[in-house]
Protein backbone atom coordinates (compact mmCIF):
# COMPACT_ATOMS: atom_id res chain seq x y z
CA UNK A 1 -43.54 38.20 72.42
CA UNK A 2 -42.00 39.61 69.08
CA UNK A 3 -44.06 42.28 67.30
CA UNK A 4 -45.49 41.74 63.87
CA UNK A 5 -42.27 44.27 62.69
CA UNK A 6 -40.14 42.66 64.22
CA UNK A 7 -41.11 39.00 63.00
CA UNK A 8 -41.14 40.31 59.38
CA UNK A 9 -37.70 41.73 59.85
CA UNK A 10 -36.48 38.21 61.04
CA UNK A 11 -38.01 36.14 58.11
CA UNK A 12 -36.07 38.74 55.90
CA UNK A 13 -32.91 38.11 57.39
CA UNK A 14 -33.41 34.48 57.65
CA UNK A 15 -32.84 34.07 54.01
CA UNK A 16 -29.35 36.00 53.99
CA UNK A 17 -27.98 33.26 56.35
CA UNK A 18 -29.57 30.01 54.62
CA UNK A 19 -27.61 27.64 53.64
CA UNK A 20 -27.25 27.68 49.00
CA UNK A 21 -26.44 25.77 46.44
CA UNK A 22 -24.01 27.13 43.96
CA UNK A 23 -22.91 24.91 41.20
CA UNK A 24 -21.62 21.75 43.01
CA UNK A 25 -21.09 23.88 46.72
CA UNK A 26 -23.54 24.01 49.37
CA UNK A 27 -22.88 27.82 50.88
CA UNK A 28 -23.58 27.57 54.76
CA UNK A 29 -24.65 31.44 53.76
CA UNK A 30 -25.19 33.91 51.07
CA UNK A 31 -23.32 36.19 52.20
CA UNK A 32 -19.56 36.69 50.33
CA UNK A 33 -16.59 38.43 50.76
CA UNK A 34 -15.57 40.14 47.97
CA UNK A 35 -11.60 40.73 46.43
CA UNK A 36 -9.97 43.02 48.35
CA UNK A 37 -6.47 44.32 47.26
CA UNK A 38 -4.50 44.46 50.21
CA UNK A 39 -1.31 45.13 48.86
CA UNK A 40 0.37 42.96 51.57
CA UNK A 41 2.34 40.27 48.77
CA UNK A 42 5.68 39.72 49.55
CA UNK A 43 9.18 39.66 46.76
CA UNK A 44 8.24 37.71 43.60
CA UNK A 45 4.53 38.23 44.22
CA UNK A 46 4.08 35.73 46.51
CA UNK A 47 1.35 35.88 49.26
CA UNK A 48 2.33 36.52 53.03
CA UNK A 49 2.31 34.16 55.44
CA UNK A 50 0.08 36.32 57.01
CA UNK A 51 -2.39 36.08 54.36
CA UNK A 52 -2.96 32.78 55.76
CA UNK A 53 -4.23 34.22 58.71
CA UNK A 54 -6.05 37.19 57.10
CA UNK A 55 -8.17 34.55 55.05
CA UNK A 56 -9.18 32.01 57.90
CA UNK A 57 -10.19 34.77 59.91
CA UNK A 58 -13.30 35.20 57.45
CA UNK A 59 -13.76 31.51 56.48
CA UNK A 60 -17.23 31.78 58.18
CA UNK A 61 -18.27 34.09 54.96
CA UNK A 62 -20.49 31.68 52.92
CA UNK A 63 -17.52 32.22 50.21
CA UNK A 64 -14.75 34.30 49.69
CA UNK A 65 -13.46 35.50 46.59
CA UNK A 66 -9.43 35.99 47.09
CA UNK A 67 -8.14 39.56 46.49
CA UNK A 68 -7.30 39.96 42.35
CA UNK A 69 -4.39 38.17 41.48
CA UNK A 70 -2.54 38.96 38.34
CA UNK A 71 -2.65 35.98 35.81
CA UNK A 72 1.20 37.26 34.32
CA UNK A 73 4.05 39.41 35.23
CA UNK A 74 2.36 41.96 32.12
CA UNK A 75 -0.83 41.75 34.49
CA UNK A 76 -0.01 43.48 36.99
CA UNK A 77 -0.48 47.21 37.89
CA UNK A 78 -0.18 47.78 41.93
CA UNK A 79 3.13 47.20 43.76
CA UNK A 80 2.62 43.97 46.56
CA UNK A 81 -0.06 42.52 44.65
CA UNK A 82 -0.18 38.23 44.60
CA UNK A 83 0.26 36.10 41.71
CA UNK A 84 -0.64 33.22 40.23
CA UNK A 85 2.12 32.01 37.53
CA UNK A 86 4.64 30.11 39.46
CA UNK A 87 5.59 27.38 41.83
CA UNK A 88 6.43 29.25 44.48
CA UNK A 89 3.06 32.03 44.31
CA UNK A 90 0.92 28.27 43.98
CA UNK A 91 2.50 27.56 47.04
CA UNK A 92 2.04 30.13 49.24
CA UNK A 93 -1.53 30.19 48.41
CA UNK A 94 -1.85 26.19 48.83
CA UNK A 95 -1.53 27.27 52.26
CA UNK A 96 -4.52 29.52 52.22
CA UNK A 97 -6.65 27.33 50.90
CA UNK A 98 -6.45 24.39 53.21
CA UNK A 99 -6.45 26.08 56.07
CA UNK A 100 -9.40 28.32 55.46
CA UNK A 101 -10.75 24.47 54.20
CA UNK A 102 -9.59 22.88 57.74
CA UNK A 103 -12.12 25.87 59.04
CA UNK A 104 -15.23 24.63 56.56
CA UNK A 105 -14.43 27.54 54.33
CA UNK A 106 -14.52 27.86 50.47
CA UNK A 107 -12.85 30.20 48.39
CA UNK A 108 -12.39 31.30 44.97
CA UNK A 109 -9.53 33.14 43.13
CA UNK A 110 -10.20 36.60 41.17
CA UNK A 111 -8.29 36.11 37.90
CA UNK A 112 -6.87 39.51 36.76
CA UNK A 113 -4.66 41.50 33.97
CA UNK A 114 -5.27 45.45 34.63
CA UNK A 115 -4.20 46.16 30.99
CA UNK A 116 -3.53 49.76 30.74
CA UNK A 117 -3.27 50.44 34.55
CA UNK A 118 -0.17 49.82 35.37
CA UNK A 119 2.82 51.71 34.74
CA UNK A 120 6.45 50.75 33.18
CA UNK A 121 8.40 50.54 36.72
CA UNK A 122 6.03 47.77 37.55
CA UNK A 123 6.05 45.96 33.95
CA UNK A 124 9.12 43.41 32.93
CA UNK A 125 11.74 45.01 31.57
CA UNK A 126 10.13 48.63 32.14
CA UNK A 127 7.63 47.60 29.10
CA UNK A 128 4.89 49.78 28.47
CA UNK A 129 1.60 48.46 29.61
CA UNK A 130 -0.77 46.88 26.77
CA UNK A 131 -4.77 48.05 26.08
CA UNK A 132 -6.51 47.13 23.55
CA UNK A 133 -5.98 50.77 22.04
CA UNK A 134 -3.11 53.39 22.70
CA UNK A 135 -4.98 55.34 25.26
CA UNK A 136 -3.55 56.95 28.31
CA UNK A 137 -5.95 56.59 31.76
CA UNK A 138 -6.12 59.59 33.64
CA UNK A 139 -4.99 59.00 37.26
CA UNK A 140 -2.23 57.80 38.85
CA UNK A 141 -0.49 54.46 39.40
CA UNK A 142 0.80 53.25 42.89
CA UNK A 143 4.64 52.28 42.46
CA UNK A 144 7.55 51.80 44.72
CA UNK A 145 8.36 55.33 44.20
CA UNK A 146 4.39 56.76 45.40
CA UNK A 147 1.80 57.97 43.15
CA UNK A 148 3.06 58.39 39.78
CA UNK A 149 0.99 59.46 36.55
CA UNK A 150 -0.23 56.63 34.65
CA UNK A 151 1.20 56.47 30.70
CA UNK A 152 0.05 55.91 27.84
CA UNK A 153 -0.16 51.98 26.59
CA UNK A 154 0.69 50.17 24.04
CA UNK A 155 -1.80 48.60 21.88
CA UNK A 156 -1.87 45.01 21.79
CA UNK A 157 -1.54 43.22 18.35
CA UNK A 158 -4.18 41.00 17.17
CA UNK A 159 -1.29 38.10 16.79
CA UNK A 160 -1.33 38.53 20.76
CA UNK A 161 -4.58 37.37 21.77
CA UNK A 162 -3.64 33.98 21.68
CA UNK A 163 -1.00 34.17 24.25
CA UNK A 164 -3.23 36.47 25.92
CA UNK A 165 -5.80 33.91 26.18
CA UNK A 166 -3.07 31.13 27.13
CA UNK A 167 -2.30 33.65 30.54
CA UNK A 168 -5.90 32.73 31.77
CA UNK A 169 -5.12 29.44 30.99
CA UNK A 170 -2.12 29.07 33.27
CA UNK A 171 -3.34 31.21 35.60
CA UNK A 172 -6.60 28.60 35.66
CA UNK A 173 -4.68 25.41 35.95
CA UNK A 174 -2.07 27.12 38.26
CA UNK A 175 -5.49 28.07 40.77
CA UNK A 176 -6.51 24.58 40.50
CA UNK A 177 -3.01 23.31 41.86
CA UNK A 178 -3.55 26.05 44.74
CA UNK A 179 -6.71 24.46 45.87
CA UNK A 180 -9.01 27.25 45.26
CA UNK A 181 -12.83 25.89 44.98
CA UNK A 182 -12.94 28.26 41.67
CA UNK A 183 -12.23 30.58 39.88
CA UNK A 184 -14.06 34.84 39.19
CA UNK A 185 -12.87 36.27 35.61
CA UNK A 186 -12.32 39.86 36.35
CA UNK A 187 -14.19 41.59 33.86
CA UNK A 188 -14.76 44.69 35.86
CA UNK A 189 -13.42 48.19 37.07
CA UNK A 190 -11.65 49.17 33.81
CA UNK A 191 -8.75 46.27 33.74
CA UNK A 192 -8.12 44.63 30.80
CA UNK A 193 -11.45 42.85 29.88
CA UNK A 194 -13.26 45.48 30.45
CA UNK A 195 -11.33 47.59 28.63
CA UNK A 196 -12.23 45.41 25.71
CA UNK A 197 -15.39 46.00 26.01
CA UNK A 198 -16.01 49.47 26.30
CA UNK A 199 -15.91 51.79 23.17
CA UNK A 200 -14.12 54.53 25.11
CA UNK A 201 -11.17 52.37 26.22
CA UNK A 202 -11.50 49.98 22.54
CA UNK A 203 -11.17 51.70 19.03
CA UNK A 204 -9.62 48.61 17.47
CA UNK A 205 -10.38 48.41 13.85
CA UNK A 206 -9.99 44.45 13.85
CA UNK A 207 -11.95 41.67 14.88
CA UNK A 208 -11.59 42.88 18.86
CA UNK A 209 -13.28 45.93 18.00
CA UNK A 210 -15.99 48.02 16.76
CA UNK A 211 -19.39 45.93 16.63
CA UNK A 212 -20.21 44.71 20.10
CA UNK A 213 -20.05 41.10 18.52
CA UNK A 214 -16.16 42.16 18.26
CA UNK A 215 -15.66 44.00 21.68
CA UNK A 216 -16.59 41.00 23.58
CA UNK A 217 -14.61 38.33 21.60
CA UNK A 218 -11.19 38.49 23.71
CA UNK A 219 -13.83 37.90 26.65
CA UNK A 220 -15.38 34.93 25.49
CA UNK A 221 -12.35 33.35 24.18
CA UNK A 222 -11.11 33.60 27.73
CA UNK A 223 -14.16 32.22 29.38
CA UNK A 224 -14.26 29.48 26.68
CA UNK A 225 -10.99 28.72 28.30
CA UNK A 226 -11.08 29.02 32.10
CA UNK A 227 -14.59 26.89 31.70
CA UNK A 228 -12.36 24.82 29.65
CA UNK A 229 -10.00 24.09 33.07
CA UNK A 230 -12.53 24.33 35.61
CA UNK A 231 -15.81 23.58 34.18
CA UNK A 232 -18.62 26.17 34.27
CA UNK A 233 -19.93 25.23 37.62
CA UNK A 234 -17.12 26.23 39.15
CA UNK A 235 -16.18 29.68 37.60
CA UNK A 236 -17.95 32.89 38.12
CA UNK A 237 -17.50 36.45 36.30
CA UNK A 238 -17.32 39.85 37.75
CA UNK A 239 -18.58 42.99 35.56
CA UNK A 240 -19.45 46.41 35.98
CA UNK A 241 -21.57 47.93 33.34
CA UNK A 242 -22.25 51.54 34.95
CA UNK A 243 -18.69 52.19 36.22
CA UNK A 244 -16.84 54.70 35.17
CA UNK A 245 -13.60 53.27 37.70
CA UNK A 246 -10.05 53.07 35.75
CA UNK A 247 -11.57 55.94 33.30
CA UNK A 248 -14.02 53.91 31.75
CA UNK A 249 -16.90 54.37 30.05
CA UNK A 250 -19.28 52.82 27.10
CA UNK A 251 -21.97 55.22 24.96
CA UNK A 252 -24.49 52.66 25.35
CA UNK A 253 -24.04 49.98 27.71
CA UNK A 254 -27.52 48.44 27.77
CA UNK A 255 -27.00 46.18 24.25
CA UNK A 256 -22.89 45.47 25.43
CA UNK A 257 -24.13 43.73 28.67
CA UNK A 258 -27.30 42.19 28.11
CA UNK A 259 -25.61 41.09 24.51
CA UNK A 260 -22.68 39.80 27.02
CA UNK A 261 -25.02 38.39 29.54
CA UNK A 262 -26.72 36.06 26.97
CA UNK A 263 -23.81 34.66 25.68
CA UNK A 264 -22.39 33.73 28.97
CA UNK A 265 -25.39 32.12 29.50
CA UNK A 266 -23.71 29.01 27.15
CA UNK A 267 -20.99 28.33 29.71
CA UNK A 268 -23.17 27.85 32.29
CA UNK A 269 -21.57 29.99 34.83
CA UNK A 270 -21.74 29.48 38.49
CA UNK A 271 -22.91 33.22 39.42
CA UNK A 272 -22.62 36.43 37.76
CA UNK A 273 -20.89 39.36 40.21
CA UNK A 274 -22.48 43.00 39.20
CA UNK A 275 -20.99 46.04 40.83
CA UNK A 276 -23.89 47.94 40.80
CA UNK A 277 -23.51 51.68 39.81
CA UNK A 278 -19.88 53.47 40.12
CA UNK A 279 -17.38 50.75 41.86
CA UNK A 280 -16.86 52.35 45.23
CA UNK A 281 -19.46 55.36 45.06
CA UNK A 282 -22.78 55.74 43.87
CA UNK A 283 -25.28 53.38 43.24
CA UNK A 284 -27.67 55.79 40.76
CA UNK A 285 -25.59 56.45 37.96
CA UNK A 286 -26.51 59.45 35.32
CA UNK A 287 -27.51 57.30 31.79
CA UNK A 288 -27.65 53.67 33.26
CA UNK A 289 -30.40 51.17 33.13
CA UNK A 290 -32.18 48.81 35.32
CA UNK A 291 -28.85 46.24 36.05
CA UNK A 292 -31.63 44.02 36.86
CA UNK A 293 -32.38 42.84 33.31
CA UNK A 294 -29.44 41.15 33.57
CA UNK A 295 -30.09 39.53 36.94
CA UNK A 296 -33.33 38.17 34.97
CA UNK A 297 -31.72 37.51 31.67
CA UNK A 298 -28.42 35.29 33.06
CA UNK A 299 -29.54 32.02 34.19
CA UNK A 300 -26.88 31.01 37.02
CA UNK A 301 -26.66 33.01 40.41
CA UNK A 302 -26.61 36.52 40.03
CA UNK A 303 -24.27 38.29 43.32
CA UNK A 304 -24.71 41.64 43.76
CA UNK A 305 -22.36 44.06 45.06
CA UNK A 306 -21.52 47.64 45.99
CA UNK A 307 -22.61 49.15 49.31
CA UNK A 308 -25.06 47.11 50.62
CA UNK A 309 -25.65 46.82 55.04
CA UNK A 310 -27.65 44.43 56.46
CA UNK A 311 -31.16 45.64 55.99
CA UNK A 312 -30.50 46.34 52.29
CA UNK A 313 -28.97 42.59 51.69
CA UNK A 314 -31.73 41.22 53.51
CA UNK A 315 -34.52 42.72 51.68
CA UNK A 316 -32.58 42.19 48.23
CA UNK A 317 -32.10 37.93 48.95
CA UNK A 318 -36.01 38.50 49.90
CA UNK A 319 -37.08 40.36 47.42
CA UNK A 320 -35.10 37.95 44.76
CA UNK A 321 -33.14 40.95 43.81
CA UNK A 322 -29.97 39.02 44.37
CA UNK A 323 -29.22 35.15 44.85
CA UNK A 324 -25.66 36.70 47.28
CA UNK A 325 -24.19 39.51 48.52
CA UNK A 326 -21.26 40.83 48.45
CA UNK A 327 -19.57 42.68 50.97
CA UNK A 328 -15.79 44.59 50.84
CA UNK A 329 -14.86 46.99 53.26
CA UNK A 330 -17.13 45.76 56.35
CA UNK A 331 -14.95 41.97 55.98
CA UNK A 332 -11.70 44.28 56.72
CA UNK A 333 -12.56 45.22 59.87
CA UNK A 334 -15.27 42.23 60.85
CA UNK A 335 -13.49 39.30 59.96
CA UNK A 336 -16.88 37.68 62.08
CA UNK A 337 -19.19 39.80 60.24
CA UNK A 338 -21.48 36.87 59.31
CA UNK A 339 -21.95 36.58 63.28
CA UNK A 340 -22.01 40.32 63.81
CA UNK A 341 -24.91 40.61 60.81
CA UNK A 342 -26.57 37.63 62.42
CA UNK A 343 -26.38 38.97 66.15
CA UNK A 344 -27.23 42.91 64.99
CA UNK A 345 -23.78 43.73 66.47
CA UNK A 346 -21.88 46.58 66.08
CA UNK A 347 -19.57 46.75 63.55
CA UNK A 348 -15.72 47.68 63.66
CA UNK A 349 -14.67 50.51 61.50
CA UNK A 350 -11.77 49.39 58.85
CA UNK A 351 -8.71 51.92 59.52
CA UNK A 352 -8.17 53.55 55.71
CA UNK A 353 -4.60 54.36 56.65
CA UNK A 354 -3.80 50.38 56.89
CA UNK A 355 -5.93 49.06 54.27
CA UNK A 356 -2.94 49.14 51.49
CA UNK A 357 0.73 48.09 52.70
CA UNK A 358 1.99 47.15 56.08
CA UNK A 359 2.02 43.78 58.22
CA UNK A 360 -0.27 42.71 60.71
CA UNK A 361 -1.73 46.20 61.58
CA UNK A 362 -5.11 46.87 60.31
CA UNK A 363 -4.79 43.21 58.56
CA UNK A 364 -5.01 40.44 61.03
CA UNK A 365 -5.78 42.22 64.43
CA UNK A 366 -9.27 43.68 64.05
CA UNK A 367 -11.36 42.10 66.92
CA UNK A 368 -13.83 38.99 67.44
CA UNK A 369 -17.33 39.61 69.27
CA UNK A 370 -16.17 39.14 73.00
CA UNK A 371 -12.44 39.58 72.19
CA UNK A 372 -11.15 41.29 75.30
CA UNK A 373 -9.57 45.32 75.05
């Protein structure tokens, strides 16, 4: 007979793996896998047949959100990243999509222009990248040639926003033709958006900068625009208020996002993605605030994200912390982790040495529960 403990610990993780609602979806889970750059794309940006695989593999995740995928050529920053601005990228991931649909999957496609990050090898024509201000990142950008410093950008003129804008809406209507079940506006991890909105990355004098009303103008018009394809039930957005990823930062963050967070509120979003604290690293960043005001001031689904196991995503979809969870680096080596989670069974450990670049290694061969040695 189960002990009081251990009957409380099973009503807490009965909740992660209920079946949801989200917009017109019914999740068989709440548990999602989250974009993961993979850096597996073959010539011309197109996704790997293999990707096929990769994705069906984890169709069992109550939704996957497809690694970022650059909305333009100018959009991109990473060699053997995927696109989604021609026939033949549309393609290669109508493939994905129906066959992680023939497995009862859904998936949605991360929208993405990293802005600044990037490097002239990797732009058309050897360009510089654009920002919304001329200033150079510290770090590095990964090229065909290694690890090369990043440069300093060029800043975008204000007679560019509305081709900037049209990108999303390609790249919106193009996702549509690929048969995703949505769409996730990268807002996040100091790519373009974001750089928009932060006051260390955006000292535009014009109406995309200054005032907060300003910063988060080139945001809106794009969501005004990818709602405008999909509709809002359909389309989620991904932000990260307390990272300081892609050398980012804001001097007061608190008004930007909950200003930001009320505002979306008129598109009537599917779910709002949070990284919460520093992408990758800590949760408890120096100078933040409580991410949950805007958990209780956004009115769709609120997904949260950044190192969360089991027990923690269980007790945050019971304590009505989150509405989903997000999980990265566990889905690369557990493409069963919903069963794994479910069964309290070990995990596999992701190999870091194969999680950018290669083939099949470290991609498509992790192991199933009961898969033989």
């Amino acid at each position: 007979m189960p002990t009081s403990t251990q009957s409380t610990a099973a009503n807490l993780d009965s909740r992660l793996f209920e079946a949801v609602q989200l917009g017109p979806l019914r999740l068989p889970n709440r548990i999602v896998m989250a974009p993961l750059t993979r850096s597996r794309a073959l010539e011309g940006d197109v996704p790997s047949e293999l990707a096929i695989e990769y994705y069906t593999q984890r169709s069992t995740a109550g939704l996957i959100i497809a690694e970022a995928t650059q909305i333009s050529p100018q959009g991109k920053g990473y060699i053997l990243t995927p696109g989604i601005y021609n026939d033949s990228q549309v393609a290669a991931w109508k493939r994905i999509t129906d066959a992680v649909h023939a497995k009862g999957g859904h998936i949605f496609l991360q929208l993405w222009h990293v802005g600044r990050i990037s490097h002239p090898s990797i732009q058309p024509d050897g360009a510089l990248p654009v920002a919304p201000s001329a200033i150079k990142p510290e770090g590095q950008s990964y090229t065909a040639d290694g690890f090369v410093p990043m440069v300093t950008p060029r800043a975008l003129e204000t007679s560019e926003m509305a081709g900037l804008v049209e990108q999303y809406r390609t790249a919106a209507l193009n996702a549509k033709a690929a048969g995703f079940d949505g769409v996730e506006v990268h807002a996040a991890n100091g790519y373009l958006l974001d750089q928009f909105l932060r006051d260390k990355t955006n000292q535009r004098t014009d109406e995309y900068g200054g005032a907060i009303e300003n910063r988060v103008r080139l945001l809106l018009e794009v969501m005004t625009t990818v709602v405008d394809v999909w509709g809002g039930d359909r389309v989620g957005i991904r932000l990260s208020p307390l990272s300081k990823f892609g050398d980012i930062d804001d001097s007061n963050p608190e008004p930007l996002f909950t200003y930001l967070v009320e505002q979306l509120n008129a598109f009537k979003l599917a779910y709002l993605h949070v990284i919460e604290g520093d992408t990758g690293g800590t949760r408890e960043v120096a100078g933040g605030f409580d991410l949950q005001i805007l958990r209780r001031l956004f009115n769709g689904a609120y997904m949260a994200n950044n190192g969360y196991d089991k027990a923690m995503a269980s007790g945050a979809i019971a304590s009505e912390h989150a509405d989903l969870i997000c999980f990265g680096r566990p889905f690369i080596g557990n493409p069963d982790l919903v069963e794994r989670m479910r069964t309290n069974a070990p995990l596999n450990e992701a190999d870091p040495a194969t999680m950018y670049g290669g083939g099949a290694g470290g991609y498509i061969d992790y192991p199933f529960l009961g898969a033989k040695k």
